[in-house]
Protein backbone atom coordinates (compact mmCIF):
# COMPACT_ATOMS: atom_id res chain seq x y z
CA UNK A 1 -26.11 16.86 -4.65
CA UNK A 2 -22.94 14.96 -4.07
CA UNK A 3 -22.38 13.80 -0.32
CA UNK A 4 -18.79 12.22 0.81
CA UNK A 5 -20.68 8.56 0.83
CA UNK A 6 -22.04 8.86 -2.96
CA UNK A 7 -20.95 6.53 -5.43
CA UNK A 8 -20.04 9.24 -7.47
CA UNK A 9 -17.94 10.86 -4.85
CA UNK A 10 -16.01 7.82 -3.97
CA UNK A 11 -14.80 6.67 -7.28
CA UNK A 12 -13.40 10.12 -8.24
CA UNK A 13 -11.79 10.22 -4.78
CA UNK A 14 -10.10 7.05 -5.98
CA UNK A 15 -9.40 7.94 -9.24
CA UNK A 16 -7.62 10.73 -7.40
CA UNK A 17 -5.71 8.39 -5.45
CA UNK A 18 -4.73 6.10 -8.29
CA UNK A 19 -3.24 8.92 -9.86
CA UNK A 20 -1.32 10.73 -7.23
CA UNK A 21 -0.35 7.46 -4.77
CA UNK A 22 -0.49 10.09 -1.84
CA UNK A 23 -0.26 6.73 0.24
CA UNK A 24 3.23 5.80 -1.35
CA UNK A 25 4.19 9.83 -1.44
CA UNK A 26 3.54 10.29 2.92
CA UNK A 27 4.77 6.69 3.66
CA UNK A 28 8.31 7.13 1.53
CA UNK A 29 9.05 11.16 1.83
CA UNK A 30 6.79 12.15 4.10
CA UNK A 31 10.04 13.27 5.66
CA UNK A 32 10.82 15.93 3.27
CA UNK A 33 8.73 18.22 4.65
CA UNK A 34 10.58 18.20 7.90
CA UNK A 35 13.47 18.33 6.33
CA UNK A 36 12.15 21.28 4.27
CA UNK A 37 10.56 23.47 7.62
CA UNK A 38 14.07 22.90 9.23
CA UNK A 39 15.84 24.47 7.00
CA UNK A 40 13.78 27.46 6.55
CA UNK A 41 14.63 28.24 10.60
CA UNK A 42 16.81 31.23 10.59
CA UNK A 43 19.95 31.45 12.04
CA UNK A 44 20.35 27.57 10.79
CA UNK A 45 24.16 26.80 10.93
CA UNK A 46 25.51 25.98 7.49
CA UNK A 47 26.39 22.90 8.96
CA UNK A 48 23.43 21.58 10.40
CA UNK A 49 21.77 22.91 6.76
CA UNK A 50 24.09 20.47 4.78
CA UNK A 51 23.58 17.89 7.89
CA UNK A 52 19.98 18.13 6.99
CA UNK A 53 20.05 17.81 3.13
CA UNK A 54 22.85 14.97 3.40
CA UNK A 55 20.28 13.14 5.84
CA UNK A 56 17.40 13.65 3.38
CA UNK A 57 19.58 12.32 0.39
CA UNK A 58 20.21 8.98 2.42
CA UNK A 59 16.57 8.87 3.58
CA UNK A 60 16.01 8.69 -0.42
CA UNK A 61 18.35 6.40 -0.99
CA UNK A 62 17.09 3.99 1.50
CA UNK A 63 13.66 3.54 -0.36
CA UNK A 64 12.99 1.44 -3.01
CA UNK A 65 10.46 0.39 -5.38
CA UNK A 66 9.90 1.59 -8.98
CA UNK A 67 7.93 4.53 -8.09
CA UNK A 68 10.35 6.31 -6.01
CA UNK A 69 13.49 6.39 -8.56
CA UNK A 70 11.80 9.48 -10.49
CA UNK A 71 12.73 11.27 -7.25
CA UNK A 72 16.17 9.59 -6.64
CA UNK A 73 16.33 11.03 -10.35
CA UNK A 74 15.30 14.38 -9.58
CA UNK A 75 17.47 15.05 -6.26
CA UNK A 76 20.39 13.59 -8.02
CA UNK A 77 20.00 15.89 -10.83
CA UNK A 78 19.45 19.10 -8.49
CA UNK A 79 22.16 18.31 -5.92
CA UNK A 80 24.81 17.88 -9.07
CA UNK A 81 23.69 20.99 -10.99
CA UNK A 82 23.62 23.05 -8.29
CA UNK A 83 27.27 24.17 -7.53
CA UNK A 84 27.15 26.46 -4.74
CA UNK A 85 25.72 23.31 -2.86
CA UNK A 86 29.57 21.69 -3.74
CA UNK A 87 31.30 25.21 -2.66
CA UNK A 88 28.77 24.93 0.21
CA UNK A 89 30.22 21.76 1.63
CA UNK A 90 33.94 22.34 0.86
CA UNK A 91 33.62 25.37 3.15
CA UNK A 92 31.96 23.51 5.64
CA UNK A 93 34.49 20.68 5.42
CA UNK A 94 37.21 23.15 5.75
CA UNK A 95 35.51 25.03 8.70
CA UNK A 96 35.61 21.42 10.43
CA UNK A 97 39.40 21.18 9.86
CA UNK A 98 38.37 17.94 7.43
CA UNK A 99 40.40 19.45 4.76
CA UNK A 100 37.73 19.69 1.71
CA UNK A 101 40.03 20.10 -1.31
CA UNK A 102 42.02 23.26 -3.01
CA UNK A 103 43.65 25.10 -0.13
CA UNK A 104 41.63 28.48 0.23
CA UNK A 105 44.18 31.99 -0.84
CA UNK A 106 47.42 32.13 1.16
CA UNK A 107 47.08 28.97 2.53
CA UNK A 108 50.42 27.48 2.42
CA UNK A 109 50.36 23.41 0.25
């Protein structure tokens, strides 16, 4: 039988850890998970929705370190291919009467 203070039990639970860093993953985005429950709320204004993605993005940004650039990588590549994210924020921009690009149908240049 293997009990939590067996040899046995211990190095695999470090194996574990060597592998997944869940030390480096909750100290540098545990925040993503916040970010994440916040904006499944319904009701969320699209503008505090883009307020929270924007503020996960610099969150992101701000950490460094070799092992976090795989998800700078990642984010970068889902915020650019995703397109109704862009249309998402020029609508928002334009809601704020910050301008946000080509004038909308019937707007006058």
């Amino acid at each position: 039988m293997i009990t939590t203070d067996s040899p046995k039990a211990i190095k695999e639970a470090q194996q574990l850890m060597k592998k997944t860093d869940l030390a480096f993953i909750k100290a540098n985005l545990g925040f993503l998970a916040g970010a994440i429950l916040q904006l499944e709320e319904a009701g969320l204004p699209l503008s505090r929705s883009l307020e929270i993605v924007a503020n996960a993005q610099c969150q992101l940004s701000n950490v460094s370190g070799s092992k976090i650039s795989v998800f700078k990588e990642k984010l970068d590549y889902v915020i650019k291919k995703n397109e109704v994210l862009e249309v998402l924020n020029k609508i928002n921009q334009r809601s704020a009467g910050r301008g946000g690009g080509d004038p909308a149908p019937g707007d006058k240049p």
